[in-house]
PDB file of N, CA and C in Angstrom:
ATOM      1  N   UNK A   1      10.841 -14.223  -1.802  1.00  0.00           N
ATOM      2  CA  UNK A   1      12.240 -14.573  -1.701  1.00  0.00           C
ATOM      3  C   UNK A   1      12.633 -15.319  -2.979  1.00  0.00           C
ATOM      4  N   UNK A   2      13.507 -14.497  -3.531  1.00  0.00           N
ATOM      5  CA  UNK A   2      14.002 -15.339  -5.029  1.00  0.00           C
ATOM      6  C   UNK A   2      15.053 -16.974  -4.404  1.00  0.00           C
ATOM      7  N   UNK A   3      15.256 -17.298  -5.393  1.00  0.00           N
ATOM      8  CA  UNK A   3      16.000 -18.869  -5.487  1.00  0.00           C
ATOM      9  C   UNK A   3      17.279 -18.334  -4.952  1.00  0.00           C
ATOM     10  N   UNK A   4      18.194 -17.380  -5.277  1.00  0.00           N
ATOM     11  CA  UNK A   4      19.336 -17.361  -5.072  1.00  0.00           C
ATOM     12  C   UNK A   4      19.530 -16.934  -3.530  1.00  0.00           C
ATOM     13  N   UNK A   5      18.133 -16.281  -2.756  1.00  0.00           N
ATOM     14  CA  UNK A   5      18.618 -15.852  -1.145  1.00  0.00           C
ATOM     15  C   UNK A   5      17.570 -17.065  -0.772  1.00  0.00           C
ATOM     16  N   UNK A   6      16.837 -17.926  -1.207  1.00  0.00           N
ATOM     17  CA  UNK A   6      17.002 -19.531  -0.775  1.00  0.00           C
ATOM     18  C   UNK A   6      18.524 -20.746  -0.581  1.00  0.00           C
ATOM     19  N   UNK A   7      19.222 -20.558  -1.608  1.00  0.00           N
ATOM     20  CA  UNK A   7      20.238 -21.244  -2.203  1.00  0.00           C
ATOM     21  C   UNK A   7      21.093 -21.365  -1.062  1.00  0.00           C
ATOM     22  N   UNK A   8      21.019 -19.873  -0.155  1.00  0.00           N
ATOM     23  CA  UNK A   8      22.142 -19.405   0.699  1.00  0.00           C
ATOM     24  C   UNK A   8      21.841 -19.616   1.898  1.00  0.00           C
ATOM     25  N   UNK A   9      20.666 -20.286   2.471  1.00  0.00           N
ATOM     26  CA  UNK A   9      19.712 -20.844   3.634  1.00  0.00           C
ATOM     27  C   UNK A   9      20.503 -22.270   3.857  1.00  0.00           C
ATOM     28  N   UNK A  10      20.405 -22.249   5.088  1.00  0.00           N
ATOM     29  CA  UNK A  10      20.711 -23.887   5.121  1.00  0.00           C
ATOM     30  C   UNK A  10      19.485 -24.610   5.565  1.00  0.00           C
ATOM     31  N   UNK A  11      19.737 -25.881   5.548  1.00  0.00           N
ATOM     32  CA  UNK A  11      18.175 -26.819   5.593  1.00  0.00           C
ATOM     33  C   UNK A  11      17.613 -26.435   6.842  1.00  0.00           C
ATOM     34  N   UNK A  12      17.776 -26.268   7.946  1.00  0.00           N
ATOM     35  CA  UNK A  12      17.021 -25.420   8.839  1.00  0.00           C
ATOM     36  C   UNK A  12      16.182 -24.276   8.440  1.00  0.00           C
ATOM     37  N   UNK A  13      16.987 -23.297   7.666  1.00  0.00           N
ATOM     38  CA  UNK A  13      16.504 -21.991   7.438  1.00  0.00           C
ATOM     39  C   UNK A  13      15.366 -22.111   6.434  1.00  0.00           C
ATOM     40  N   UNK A  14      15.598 -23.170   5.050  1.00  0.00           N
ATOM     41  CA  UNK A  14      14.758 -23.266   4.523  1.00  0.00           C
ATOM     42  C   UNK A  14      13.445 -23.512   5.097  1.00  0.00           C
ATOM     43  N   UNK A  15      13.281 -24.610   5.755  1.00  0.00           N
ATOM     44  CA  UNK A  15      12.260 -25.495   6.356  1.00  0.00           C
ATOM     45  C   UNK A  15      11.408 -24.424   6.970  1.00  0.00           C
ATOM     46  N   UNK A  16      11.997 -23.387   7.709  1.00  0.00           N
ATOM     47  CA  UNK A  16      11.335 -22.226   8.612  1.00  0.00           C
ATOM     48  C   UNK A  16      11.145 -21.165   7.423  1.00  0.00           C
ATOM     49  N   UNK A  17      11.453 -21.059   6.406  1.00  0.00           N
ATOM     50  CA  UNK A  17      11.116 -20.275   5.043  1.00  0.00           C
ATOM     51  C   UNK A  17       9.731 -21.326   4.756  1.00  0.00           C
ATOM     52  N   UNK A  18       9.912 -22.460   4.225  1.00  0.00           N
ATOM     53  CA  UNK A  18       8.397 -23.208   3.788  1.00  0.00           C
ATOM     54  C   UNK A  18       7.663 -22.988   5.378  1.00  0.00           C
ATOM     55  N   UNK A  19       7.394 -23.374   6.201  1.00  0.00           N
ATOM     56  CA  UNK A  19       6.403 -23.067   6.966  1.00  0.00           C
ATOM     57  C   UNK A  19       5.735 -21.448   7.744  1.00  0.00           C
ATOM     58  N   UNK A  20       6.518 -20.507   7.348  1.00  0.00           N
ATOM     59  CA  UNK A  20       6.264 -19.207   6.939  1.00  0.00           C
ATOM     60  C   UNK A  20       5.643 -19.111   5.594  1.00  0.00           C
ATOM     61  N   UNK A  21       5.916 -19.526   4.400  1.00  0.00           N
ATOM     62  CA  UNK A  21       4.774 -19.883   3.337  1.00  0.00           C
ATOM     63  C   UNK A  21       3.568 -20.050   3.255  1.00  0.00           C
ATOM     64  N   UNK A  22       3.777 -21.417   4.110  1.00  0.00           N
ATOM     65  CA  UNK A  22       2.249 -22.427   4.184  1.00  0.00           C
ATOM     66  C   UNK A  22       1.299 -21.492   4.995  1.00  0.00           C
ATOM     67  N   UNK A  23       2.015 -20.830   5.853  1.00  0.00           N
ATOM     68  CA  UNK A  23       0.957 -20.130   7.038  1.00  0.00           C
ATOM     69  C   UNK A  23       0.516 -19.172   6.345  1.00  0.00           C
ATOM     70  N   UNK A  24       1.312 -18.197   5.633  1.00  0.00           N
ATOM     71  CA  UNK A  24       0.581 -16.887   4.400  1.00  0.00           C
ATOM     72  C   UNK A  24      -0.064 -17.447   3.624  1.00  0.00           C
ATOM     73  N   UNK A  25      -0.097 -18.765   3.075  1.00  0.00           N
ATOM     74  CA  UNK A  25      -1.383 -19.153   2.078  1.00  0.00           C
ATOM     75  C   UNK A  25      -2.148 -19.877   2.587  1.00  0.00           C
ATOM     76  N   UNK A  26      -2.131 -20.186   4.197  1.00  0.00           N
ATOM     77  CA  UNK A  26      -3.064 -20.908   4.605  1.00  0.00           C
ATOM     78  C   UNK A  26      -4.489 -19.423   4.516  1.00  0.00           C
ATOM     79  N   UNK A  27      -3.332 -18.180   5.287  1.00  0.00           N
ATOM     80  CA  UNK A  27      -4.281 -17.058   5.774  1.00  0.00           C
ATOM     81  C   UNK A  27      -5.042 -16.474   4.333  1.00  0.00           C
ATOM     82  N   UNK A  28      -4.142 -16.588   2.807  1.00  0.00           N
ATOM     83  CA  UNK A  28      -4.709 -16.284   1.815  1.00  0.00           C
ATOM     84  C   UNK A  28      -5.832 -16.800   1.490  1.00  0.00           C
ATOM     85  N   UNK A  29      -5.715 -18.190   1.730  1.00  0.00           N
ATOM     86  CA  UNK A  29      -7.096 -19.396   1.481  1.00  0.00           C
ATOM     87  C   UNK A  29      -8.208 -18.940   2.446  1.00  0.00           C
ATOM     88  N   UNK A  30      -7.949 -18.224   3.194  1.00  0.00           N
ATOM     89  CA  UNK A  30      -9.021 -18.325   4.476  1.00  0.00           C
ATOM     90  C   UNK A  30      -9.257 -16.423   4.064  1.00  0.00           C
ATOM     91  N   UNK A  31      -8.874 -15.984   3.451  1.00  0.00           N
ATOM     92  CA  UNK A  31      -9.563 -14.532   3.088  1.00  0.00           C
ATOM     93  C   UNK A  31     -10.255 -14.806   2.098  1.00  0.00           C
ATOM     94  N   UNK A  32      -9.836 -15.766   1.127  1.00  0.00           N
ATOM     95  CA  UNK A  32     -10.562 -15.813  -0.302  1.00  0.00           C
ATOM     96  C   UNK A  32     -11.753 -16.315   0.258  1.00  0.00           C
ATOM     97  N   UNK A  33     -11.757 -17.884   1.247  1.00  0.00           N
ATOM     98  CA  UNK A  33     -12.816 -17.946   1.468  1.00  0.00           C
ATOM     99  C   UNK A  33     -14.148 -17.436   1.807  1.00  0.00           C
ATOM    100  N   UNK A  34     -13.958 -16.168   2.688  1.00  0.00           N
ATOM    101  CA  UNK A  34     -14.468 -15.116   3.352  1.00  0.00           C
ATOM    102  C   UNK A  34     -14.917 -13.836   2.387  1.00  0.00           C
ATOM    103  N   UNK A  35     -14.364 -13.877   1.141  1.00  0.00           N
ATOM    104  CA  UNK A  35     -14.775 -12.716   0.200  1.00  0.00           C
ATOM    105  C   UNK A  35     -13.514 -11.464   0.561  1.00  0.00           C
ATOM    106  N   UNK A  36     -13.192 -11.631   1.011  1.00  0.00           N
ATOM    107  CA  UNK A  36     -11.959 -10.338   1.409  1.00  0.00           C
ATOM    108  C   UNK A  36     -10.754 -10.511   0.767  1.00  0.00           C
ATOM    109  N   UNK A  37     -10.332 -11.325   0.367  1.00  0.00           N
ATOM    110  CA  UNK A  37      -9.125 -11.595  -0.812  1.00  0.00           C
ATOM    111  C   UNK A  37      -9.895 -10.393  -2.191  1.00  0.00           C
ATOM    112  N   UNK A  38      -8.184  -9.414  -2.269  1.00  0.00           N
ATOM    113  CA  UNK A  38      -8.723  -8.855  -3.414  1.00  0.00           C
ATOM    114  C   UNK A  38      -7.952  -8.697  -4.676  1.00  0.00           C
ATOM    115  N   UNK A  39      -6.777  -9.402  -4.253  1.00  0.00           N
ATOM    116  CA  UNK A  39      -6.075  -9.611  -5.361  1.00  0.00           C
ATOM    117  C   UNK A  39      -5.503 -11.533  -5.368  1.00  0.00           C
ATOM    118  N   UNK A  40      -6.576 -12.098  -6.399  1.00  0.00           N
ATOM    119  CA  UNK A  40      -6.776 -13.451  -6.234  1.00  0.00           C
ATOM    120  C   UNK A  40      -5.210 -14.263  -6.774  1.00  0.00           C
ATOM    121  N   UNK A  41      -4.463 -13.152  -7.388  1.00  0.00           N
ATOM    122  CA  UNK A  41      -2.944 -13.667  -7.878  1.00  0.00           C
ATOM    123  C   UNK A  41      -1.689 -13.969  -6.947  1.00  0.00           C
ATOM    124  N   UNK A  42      -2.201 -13.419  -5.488  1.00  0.00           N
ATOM    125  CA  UNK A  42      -1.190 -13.631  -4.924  1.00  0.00           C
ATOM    126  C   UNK A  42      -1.428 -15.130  -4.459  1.00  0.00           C
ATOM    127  N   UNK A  43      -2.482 -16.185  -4.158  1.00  0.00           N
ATOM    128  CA  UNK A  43      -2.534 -16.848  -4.009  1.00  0.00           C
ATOM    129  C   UNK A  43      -1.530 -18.478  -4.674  1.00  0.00           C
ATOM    130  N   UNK A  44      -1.658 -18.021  -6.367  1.00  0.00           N
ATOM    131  CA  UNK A  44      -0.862 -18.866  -6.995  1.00  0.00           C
ATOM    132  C   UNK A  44       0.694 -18.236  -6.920  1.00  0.00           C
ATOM    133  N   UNK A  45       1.077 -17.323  -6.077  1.00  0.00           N
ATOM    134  CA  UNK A  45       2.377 -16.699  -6.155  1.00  0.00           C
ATOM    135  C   UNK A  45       3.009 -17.028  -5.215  1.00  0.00           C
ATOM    136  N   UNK A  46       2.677 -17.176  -3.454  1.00  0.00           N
ATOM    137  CA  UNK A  46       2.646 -18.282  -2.940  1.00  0.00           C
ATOM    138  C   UNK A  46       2.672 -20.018  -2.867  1.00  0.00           C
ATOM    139  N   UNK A  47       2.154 -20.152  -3.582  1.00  0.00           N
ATOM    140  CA  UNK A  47       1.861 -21.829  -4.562  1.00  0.00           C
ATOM    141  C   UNK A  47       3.255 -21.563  -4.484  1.00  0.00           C
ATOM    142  N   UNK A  48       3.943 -21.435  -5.451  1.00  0.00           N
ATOM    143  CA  UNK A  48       5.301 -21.477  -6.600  1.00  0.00           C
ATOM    144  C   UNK A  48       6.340 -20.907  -5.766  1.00  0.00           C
ATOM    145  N   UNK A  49       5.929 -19.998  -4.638  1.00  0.00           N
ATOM    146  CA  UNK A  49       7.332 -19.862  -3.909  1.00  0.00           C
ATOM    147  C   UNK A  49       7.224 -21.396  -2.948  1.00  0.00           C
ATOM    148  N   UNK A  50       6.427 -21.828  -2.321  1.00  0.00           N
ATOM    149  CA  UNK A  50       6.264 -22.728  -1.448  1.00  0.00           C
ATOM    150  C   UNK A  50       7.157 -24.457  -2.178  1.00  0.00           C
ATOM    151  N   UNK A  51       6.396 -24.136  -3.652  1.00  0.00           N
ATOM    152  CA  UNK A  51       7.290 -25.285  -4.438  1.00  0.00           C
ATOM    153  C   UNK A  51       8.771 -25.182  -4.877  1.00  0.00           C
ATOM    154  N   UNK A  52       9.036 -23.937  -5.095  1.00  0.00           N
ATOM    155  CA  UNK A  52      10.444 -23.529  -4.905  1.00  0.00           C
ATOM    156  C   UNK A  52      11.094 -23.845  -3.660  1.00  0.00           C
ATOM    157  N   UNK A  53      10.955 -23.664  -2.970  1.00  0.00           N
ATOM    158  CA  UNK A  53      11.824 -23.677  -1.548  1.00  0.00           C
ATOM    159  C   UNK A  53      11.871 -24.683  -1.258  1.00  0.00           C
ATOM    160  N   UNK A  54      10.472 -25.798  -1.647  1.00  0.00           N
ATOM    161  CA  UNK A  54      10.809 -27.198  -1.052  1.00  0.00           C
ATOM    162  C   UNK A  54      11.818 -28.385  -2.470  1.00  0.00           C
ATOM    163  N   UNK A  55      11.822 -27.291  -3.310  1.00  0.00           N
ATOM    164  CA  UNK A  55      12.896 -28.317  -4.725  1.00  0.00           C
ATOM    165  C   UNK A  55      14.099 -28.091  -4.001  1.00  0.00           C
ATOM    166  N   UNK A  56      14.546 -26.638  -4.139  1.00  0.00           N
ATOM    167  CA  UNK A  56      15.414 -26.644  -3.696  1.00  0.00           C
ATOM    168  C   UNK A  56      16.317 -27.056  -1.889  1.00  0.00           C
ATOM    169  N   UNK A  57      15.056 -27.284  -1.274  1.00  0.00           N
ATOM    170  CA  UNK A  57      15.055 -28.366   0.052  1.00  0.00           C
ATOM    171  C   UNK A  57      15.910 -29.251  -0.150  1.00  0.00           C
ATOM    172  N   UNK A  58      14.978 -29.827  -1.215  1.00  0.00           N
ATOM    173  CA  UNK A  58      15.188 -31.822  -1.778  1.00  0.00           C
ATOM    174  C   UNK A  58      16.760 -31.412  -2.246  1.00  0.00           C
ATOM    175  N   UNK A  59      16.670 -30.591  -3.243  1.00  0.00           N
ATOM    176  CA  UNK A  59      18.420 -30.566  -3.791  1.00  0.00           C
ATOM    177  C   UNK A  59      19.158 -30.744  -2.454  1.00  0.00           C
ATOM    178  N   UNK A  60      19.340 -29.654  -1.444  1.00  0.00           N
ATOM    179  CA  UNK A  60      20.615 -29.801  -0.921  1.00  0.00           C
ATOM    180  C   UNK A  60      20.360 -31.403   0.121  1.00  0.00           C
ATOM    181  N   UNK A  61      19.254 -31.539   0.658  1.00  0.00           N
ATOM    182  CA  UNK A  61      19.223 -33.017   0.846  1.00  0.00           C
ATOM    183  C   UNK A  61      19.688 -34.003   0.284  1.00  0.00           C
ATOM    184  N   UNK A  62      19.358 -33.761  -0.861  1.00  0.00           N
ATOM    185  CA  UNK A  62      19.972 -34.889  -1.880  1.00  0.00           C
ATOM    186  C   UNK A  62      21.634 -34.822  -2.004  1.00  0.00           C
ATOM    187  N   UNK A  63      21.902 -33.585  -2.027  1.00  0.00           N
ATOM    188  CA  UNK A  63      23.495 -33.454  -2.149  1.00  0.00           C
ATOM    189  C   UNK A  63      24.337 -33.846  -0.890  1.00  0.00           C
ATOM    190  N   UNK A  64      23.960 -34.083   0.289  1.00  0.00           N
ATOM    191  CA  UNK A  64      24.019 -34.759   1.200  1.00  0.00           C
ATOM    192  C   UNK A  64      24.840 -36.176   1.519  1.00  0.00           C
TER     193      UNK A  64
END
Protein backbone atom coordinates (compact mmCIF):
# COMPACT_ATOMS: atom_id res chain seq x y z
CA UNK A 1 0.00 0.00 0.00
CA UNK A 2 1.65 3.25 -1.20
CA UNK A 3 1.53 6.57 1.17
CA UNK A 4 -1.12 8.22 -0.79
CA UNK A 5 -4.02 5.14 -0.23
CA UNK A 6 -2.56 5.40 3.52
CA UNK A 7 -3.06 9.30 3.59
CA UNK A 8 -6.82 8.54 2.77
CA UNK A 9 -7.31 5.96 5.89
CA UNK A 10 -8.42 7.38 8.92
CA UNK A 11 -6.64 6.56 12.30
CA UNK A 12 -8.73 3.52 12.77
CA UNK A 13 -8.05 2.25 9.32
CA UNK A 14 -4.49 2.88 9.60
CA UNK A 15 -3.93 1.13 12.94
CA UNK A 16 -5.78 -2.12 11.31
CA UNK A 17 -3.31 -1.47 8.13
CA UNK A 18 -0.09 -1.61 10.81
CA UNK A 19 -1.36 -4.69 12.55
CA UNK A 20 -2.06 -6.52 9.22
CA UNK A 21 1.75 -5.64 8.63
CA UNK A 22 3.16 -6.81 11.83
CA UNK A 23 1.27 -10.17 11.38
CA UNK A 24 2.84 -10.67 7.52
CA UNK A 25 6.29 -10.04 8.98
CA UNK A 26 5.73 -11.71 12.01
CA UNK A 27 4.76 -14.92 9.47
CA UNK A 28 7.90 -13.72 7.20
CA UNK A 29 10.25 -13.97 10.35
CA UNK A 30 8.89 -17.32 11.18
CA UNK A 31 9.50 -18.79 7.43
CA UNK A 32 12.97 -17.36 7.33
CA UNK A 33 13.42 -18.95 10.50
CA UNK A 34 12.38 -22.36 9.26
CA UNK A 35 14.49 -22.19 5.90
CA UNK A 36 11.36 -21.70 3.66
CA UNK A 37 11.61 -17.94 3.09
CA UNK A 38 12.80 -17.64 -0.51
CA UNK A 39 12.85 -14.37 -1.34
CA UNK A 40 14.75 -12.76 1.79
CA UNK A 41 13.74 -8.98 0.32
CA UNK A 42 10.40 -9.07 1.12
CA UNK A 43 11.18 -9.07 4.64
CA UNK A 44 12.89 -5.48 4.69
CA UNK A 45 9.83 -4.40 2.37
CA UNK A 46 7.53 -5.00 5.06
CA UNK A 47 9.99 -3.23 7.64
CA UNK A 48 9.40 0.18 5.60
CA UNK A 49 5.77 -0.29 4.86
CA UNK A 50 5.12 -0.97 8.67
CA UNK A 51 7.33 2.38 9.35
CA UNK A 52 5.42 4.19 6.84
CA UNK A 53 2.03 3.72 8.07
CA UNK A 54 3.00 4.30 11.59
CA UNK A 55 4.80 8.12 10.46
CA UNK A 56 2.13 8.79 8.83
CA UNK A 57 -0.17 7.52 12.03
CA UNK A 58 1.88 10.04 14.21
CA UNK A 59 1.21 12.88 11.45
CA UNK A 60 -2.49 12.83 11.48
CA UNK A 61 -2.33 12.39 15.37
CA UNK A 62 -0.30 15.10 15.64
CA UNK A 63 -2.52 17.24 13.41
CA UNK A 64 -5.14 16.64 15.85
Amino acid sequence: MNTAELRQKDVAGIKEEIKALQKAHFGLRMQKATQQLGNTGTLSVTRRAIARAKTILAEKQAAK
